[in-house]
C-alpha atoms as a PDB file:
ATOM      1  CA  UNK A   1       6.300 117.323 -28.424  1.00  0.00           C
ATOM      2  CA  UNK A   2       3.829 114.802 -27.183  1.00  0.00           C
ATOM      3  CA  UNK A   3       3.672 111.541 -29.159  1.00  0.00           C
ATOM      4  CA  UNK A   4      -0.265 111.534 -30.436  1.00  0.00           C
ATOM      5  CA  UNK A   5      -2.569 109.174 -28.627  1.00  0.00           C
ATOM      6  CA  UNK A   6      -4.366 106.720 -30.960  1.00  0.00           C
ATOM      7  CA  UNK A   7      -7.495 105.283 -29.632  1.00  0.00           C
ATOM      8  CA  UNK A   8      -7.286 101.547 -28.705  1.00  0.00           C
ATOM      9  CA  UNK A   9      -3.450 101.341 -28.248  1.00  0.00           C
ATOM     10  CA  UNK A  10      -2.383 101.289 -25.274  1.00  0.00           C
ATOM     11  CA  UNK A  11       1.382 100.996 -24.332  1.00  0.00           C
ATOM     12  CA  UNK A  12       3.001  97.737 -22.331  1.00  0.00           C
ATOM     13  CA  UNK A  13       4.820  98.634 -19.232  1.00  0.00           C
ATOM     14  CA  UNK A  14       8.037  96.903 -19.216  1.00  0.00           C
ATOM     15  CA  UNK A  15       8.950  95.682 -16.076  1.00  0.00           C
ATOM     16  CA  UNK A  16      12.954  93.987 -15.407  1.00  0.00           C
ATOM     17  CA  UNK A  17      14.744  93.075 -18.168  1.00  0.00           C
ATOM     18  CA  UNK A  18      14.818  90.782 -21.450  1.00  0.00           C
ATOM     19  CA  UNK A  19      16.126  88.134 -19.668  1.00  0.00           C
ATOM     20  CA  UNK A  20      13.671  87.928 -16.662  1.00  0.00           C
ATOM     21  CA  UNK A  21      11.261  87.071 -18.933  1.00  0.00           C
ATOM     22  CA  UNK A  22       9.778  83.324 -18.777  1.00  0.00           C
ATOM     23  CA  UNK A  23      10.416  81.215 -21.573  1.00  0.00           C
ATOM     24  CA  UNK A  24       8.131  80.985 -23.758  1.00  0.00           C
ATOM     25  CA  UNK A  25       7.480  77.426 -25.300  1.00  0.00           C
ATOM     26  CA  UNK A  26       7.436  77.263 -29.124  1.00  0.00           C
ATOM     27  CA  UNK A  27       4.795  75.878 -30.406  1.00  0.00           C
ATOM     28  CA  UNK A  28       3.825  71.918 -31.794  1.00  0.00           C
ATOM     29  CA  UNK A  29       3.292  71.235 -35.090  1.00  0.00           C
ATOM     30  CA  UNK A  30      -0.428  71.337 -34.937  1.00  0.00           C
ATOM     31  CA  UNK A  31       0.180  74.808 -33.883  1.00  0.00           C
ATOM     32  CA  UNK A  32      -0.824  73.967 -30.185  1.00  0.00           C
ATOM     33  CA  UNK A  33       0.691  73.316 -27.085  1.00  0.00           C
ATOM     34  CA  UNK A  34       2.138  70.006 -26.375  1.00  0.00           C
ATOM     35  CA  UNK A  35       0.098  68.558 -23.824  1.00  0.00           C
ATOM     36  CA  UNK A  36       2.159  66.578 -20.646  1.00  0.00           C
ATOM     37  CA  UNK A  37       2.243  62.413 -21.327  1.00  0.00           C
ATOM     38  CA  UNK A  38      -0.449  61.073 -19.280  1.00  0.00           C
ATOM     39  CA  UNK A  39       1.040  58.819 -16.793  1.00  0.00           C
ATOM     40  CA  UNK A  40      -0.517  55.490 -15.477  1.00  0.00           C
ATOM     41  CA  UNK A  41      -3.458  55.618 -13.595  1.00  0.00           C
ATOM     42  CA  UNK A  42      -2.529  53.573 -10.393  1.00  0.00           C
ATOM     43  CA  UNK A  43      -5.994  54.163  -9.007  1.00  0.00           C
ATOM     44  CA  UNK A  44      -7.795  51.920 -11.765  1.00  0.00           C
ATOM     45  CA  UNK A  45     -10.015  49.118 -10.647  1.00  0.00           C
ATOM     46  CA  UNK A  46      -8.790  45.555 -10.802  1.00  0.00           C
ATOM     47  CA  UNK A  47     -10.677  43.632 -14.001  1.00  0.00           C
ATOM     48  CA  UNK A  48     -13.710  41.755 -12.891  1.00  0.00           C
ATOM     49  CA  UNK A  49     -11.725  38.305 -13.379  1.00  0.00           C
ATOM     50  CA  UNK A  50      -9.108  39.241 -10.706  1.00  0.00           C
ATOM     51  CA  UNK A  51     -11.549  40.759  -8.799  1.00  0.00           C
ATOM     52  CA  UNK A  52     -13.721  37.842  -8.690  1.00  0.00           C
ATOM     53  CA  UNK A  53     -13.292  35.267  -5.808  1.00  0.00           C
ATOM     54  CA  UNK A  54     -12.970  31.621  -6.506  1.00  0.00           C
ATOM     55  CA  UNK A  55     -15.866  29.553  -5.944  1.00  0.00           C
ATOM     56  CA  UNK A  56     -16.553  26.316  -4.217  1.00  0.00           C
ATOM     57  CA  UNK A  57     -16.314  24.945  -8.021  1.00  0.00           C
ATOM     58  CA  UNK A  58     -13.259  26.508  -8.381  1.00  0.00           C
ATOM     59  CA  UNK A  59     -11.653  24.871  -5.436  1.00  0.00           C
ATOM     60  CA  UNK A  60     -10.034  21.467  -5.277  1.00  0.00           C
ATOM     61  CA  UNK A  61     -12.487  19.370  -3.166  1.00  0.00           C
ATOM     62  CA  UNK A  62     -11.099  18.945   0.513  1.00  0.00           C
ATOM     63  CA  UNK A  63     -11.556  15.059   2.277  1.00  0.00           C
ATOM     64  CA  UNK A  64     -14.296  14.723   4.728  1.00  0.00           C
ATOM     65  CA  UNK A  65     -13.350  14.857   7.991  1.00  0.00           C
ATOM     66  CA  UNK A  66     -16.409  13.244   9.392  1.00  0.00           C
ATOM     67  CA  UNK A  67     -15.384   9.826   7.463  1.00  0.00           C
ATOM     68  CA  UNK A  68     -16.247   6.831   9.422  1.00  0.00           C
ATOM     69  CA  UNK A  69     -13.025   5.460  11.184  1.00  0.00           C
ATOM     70  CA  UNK A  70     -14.548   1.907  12.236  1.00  0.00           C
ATOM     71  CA  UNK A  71     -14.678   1.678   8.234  1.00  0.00           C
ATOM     72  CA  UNK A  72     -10.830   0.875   7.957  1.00  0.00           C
ATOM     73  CA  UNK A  73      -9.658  -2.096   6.253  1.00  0.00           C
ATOM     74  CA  UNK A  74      -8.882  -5.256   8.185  1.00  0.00           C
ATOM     75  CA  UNK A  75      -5.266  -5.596   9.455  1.00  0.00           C
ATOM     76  CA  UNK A  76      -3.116  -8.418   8.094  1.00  0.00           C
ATOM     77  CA  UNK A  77      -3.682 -11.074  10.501  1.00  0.00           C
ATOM     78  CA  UNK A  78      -7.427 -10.238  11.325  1.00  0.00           C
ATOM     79  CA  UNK A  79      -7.909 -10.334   7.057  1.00  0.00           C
ATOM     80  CA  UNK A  80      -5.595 -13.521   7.411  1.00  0.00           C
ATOM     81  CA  UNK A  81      -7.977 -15.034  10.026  1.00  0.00           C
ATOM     82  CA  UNK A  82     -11.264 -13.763   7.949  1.00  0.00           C
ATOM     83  CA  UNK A  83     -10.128 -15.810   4.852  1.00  0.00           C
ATOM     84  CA  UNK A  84      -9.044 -18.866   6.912  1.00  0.00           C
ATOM     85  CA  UNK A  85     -12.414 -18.620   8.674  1.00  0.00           C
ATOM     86  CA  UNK A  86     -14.068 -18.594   5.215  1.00  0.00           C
ATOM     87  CA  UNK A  87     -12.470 -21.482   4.021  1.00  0.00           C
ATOM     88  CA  UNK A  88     -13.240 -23.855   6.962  1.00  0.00           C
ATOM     89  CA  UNK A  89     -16.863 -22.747   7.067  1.00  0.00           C
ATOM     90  CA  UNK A  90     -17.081 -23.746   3.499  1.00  0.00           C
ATOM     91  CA  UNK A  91     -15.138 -27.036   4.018  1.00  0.00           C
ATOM     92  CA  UNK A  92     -18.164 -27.423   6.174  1.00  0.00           C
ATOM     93  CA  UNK A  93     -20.254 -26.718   3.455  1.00  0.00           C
ATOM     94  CA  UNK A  94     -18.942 -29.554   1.322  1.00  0.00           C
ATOM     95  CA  UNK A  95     -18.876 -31.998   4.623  1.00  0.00           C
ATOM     96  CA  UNK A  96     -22.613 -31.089   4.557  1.00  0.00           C
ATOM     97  CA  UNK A  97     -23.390 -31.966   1.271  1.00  0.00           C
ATOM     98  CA  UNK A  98     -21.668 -35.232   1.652  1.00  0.00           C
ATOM     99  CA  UNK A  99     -23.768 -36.238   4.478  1.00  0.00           C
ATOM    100  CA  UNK A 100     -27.084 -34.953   2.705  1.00  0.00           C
ATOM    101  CA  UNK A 101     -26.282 -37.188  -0.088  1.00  0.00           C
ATOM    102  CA  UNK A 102     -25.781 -40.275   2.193  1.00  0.00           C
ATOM    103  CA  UNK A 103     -28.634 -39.724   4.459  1.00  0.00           C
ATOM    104  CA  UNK A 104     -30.718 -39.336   1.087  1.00  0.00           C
ATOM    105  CA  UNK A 105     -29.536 -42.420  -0.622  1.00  0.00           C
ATOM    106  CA  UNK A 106     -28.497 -45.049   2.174  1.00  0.00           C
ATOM    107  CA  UNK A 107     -30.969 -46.672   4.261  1.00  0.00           C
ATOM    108  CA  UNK A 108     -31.192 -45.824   8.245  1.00  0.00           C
ATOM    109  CA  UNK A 109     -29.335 -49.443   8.714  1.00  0.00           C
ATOM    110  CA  UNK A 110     -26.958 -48.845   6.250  1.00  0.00           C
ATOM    111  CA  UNK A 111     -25.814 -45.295   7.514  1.00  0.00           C
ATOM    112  CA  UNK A 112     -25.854 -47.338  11.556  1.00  0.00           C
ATOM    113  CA  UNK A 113     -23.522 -49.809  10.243  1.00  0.00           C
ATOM    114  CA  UNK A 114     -21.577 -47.073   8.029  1.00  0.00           C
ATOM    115  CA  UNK A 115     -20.841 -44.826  11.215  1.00  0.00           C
ATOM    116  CA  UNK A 116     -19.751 -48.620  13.236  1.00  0.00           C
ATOM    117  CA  UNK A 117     -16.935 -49.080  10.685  1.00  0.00           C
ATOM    118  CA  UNK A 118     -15.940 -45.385  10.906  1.00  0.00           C
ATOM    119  CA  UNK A 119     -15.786 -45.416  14.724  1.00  0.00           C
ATOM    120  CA  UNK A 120     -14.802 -48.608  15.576  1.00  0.00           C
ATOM    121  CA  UNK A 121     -10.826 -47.796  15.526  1.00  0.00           C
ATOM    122  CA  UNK A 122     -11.181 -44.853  17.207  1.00  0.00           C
ATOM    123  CA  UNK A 123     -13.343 -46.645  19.980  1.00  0.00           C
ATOM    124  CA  UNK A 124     -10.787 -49.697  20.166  1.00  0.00           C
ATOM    125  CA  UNK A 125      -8.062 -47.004  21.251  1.00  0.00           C
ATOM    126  CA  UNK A 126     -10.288 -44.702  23.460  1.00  0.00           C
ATOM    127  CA  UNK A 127     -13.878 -46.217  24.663  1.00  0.00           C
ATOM    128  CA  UNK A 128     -15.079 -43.123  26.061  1.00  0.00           C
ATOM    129  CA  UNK A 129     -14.431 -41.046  22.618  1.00  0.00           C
ATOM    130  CA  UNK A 130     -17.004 -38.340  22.566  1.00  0.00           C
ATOM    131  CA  UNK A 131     -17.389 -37.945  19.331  1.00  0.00           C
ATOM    132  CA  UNK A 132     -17.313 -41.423  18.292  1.00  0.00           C
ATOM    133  CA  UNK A 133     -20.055 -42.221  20.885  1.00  0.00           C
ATOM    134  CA  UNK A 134     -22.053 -38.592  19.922  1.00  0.00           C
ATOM    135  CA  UNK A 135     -22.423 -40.208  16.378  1.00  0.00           C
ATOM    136  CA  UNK A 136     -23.332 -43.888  17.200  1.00  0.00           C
ATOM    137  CA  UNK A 137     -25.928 -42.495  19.650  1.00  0.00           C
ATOM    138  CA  UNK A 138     -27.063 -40.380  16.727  1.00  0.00           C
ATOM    139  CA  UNK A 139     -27.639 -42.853  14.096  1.00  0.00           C
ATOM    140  CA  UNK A 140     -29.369 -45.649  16.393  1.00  0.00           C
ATOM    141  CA  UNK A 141     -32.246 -43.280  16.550  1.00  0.00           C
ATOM    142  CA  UNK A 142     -32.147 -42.712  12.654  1.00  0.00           C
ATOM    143  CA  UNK A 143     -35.347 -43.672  11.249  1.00  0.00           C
ATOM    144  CA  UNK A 144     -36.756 -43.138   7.114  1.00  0.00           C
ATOM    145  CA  UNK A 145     -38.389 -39.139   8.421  1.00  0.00           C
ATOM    146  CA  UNK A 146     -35.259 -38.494  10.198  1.00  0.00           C
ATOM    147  CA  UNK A 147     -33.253 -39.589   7.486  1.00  0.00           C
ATOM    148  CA  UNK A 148     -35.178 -37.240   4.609  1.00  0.00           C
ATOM    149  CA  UNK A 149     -35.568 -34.463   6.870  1.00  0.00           C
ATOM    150  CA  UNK A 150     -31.443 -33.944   7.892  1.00  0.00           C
ATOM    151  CA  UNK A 151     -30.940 -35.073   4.015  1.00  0.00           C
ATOM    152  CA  UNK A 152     -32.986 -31.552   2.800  1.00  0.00           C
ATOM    153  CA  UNK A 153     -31.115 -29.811   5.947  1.00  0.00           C
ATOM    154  CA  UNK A 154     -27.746 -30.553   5.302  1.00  0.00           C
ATOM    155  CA  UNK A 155     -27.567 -30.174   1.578  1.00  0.00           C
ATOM    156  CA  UNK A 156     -29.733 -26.694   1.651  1.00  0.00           C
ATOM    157  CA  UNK A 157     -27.360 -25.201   4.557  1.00  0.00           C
ATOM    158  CA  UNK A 158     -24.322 -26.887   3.071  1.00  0.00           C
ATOM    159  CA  UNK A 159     -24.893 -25.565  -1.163  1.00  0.00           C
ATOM    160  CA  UNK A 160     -25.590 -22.074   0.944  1.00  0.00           C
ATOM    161  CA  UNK A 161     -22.621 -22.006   2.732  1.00  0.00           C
ATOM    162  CA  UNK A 162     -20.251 -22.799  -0.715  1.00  0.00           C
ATOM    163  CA  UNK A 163     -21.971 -20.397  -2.945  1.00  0.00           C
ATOM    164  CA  UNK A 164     -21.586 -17.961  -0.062  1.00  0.00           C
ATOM    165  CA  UNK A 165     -18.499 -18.162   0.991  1.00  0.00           C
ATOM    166  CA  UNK A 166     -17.386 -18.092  -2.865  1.00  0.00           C
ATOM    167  CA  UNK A 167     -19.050 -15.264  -3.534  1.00  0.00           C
ATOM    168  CA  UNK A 168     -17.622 -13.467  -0.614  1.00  0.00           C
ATOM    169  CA  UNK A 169     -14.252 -14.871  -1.547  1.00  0.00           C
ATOM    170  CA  UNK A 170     -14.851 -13.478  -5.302  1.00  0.00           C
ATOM    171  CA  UNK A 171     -15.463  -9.477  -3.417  1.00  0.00           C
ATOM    172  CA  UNK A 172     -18.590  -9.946  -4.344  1.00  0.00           C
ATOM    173  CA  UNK A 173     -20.273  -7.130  -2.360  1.00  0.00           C
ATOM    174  CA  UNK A 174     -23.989  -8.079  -1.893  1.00  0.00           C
ATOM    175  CA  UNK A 175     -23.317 -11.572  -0.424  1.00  0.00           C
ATOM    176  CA  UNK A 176     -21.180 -10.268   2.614  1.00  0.00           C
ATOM    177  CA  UNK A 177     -25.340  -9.337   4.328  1.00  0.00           C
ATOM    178  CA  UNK A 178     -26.184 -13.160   3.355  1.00  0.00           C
ATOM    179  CA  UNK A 179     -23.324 -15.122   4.366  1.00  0.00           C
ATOM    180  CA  UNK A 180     -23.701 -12.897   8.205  1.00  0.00           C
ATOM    181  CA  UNK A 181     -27.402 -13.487   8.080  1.00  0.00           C
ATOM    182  CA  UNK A 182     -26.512 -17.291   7.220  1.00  0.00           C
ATOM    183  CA  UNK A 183     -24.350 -17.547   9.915  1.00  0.00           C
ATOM    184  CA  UNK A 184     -26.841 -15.537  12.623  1.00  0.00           C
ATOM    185  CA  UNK A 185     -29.835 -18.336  11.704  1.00  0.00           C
ATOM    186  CA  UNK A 186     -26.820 -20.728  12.864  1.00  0.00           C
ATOM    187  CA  UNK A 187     -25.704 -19.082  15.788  1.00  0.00           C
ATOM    188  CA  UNK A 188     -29.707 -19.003  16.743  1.00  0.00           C
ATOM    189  CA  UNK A 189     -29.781 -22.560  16.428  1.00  0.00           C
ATOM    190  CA  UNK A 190     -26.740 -23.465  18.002  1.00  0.00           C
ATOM    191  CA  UNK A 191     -27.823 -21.524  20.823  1.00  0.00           C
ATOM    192  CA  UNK A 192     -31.112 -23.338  21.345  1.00  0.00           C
ATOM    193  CA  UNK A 193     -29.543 -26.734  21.017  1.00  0.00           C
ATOM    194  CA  UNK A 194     -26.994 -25.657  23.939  1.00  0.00           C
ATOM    195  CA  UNK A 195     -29.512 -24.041  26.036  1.00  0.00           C
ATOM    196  CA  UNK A 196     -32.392 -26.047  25.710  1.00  0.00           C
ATOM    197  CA  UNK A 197     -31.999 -29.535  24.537  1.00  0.00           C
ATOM    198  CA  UNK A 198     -28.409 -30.897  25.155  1.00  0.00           C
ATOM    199  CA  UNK A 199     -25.081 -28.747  26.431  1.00  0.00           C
ATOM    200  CA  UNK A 200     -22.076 -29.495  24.208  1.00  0.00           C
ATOM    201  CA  UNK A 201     -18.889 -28.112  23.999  1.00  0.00           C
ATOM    202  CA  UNK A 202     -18.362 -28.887  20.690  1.00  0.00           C
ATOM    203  CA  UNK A 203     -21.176 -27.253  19.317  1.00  0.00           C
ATOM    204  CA  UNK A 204     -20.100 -23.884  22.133  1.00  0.00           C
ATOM    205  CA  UNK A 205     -16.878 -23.689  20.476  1.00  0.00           C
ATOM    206  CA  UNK A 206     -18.370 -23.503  16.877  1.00  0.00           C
ATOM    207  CA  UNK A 207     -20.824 -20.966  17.976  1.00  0.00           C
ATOM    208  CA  UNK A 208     -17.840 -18.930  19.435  1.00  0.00           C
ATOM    209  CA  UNK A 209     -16.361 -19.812  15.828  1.00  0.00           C
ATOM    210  CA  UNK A 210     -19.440 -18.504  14.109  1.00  0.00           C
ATOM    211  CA  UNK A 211     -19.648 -15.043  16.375  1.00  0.00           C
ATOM    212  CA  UNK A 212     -16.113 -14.299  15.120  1.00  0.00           C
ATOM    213  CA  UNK A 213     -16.813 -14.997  11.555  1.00  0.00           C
ATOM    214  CA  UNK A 214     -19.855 -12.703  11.590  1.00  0.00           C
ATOM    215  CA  UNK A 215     -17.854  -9.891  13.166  1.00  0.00           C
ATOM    216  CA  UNK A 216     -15.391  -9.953  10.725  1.00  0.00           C
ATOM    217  CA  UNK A 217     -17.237 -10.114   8.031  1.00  0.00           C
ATOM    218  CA  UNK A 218     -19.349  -7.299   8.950  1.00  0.00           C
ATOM    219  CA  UNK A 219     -15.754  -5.399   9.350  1.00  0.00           C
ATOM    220  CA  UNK A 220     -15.098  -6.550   5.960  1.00  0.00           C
ATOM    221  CA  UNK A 221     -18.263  -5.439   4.165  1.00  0.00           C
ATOM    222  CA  UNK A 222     -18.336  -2.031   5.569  1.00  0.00           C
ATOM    223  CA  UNK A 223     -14.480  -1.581   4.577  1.00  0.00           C
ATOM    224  CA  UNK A 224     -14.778  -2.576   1.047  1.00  0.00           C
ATOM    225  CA  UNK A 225     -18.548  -0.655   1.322  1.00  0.00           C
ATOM    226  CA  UNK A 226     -16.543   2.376   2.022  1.00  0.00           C
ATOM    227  CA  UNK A 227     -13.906   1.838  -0.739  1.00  0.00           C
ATOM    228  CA  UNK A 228     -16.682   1.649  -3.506  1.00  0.00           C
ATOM    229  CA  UNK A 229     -18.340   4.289  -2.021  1.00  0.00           C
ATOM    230  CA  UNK A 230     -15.325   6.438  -2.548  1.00  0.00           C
ATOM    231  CA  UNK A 231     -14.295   5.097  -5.757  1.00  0.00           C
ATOM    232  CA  UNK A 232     -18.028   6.084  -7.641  1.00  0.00           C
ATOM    233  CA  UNK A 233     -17.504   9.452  -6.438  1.00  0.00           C
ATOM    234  CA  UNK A 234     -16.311  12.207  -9.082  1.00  0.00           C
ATOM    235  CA  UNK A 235     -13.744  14.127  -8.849  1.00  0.00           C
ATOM    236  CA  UNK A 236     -13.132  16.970 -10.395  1.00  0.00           C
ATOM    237  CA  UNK A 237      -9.514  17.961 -11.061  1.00  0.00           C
ATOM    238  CA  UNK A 238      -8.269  21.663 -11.097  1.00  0.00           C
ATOM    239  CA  UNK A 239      -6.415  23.637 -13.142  1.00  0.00           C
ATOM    240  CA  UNK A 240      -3.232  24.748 -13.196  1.00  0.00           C
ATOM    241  CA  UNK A 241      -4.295  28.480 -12.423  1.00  0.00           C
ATOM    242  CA  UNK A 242      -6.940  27.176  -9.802  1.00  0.00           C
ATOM    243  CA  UNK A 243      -9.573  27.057 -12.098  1.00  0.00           C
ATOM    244  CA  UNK A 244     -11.417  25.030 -14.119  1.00  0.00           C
ATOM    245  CA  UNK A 245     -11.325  25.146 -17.735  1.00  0.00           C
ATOM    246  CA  UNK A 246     -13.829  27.101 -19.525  1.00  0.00           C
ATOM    247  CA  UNK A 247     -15.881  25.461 -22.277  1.00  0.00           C
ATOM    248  CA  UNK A 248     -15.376  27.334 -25.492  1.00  0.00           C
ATOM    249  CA  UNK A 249     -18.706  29.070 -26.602  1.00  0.00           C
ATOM    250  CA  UNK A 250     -20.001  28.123 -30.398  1.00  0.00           C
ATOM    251  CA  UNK A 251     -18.684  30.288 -32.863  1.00  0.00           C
ATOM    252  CA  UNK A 252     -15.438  31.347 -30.478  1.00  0.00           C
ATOM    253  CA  UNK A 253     -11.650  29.629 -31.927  1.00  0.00           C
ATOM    254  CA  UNK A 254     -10.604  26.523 -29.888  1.00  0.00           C
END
């Protein structure tokens, strides 16, 4: 007999055996199928604080390479020969002063007679002393005008020169342009008397003297113009990590 056909069942064809059959896999607690672990997504974009490049504030400040080279400090001997230099011009200074005082205070016969007694050994051993004779033939022409006149010269250019030269001695930066402008009026002068009213080679040589002075104190100024330059600068130091620290916002933990 035929089995009866009831609607809606419909019979499963079996095809191998039992144990062909896949596996099946139980099922989860939840009653659903375990889903497989998510692994790491390698393609994830980098945060936006790697990702970010550092800035110009970020980055240690690099030296100027256009930094003026004639700026260097003296050497030894030349800053040797600067101070020496500064020290006999304001020797001069006080020499200057000295005879400002006398020509303002002694009579035009008292300084001719003053300069005879000075002079008069030297003269006894050497008669054709240049110096000697310079200063006698200076001081026979002395009269009360003369006198007042080289009195307000010599003690205005001789208190300029000390105060100068100790201010410059001190690192005192804004008399290094008045001690060389000091020394130019002299050089201008110097120059005249040479060139115009009487050669000398005394007063040459202290005009070569006073060249060299005002080149190295020009050297000088624009050294230690450079150093302060460079020391008012700020600098801004980096942080470990390359960065700089951030400034904690109000109401953020320190």
């Amino acid at each position: 007999m035929t089995e009866p056909h009831h609607p809606g069942h419909q019979p499963q064809a079996q095809t191998g055996s039992p144990g062909d059959r896949p596996p099946v896999r139980p099922p989860t607690a939840a009653g659903t199928p375990a889903k497989p672990p998510a692994t790491a997504d390698t393609s994830a974009k980098p945060s936006a604080a790697q990702a970010k490049p550092p800035t110009a504030a970020d980055t240690p400040a690099k030296p100027s390479t256009t930094a003026d080279t004639s700026a260097k400090p003296l050497s030894p001997a030349l800053d040797k020969t600067f101070k020496i230099g500064l020290v006999l011009k304001g020797l001069d200074g006080v020499l200057e002063v000295i005879g400002g005082i006398l020509l303002l205070f002694l009579s035009p016969a008292a300084i001719q007679h003053l300069v005879r007694v000075l002079t008069a050994h030297e003269l006894s051993e050497d008669p054709h002393d240049m110096i000697a004779r310079y200063l006698l033939h200076t001081t026979a022409h002395l009269h009360h005008g003369t006198t007042l006149f080289g009195a307000i010269y010599l003690l205005s250019h001789g208190i300029a020169k000390i105060v100068l030269v100790a201010l410059v001695l001190k690192d005192k930066l804004w008399a290094y342009p008045w001690l060389i402008g000091l020394l130019l009026a002299f050089i201008a002068y110097q120059l005249y008397q040479i060139t115009v009213v009487h050669f000398s080679a005394g007063l040459t040589l202290l005009t070569v003297f006073d060249a060299l002075l005002v080149w190295l104190t020009w050297r000088e100024y624009r050294s230690k113009r450079g150093m302060a330059k460079q020391d008012k600068a700020p600098v801004a130091a980096p942080s470990p990590g390359g960065h700089r620290p951030t400034r904690p916002q109000p109401g953020q933990g320190t």
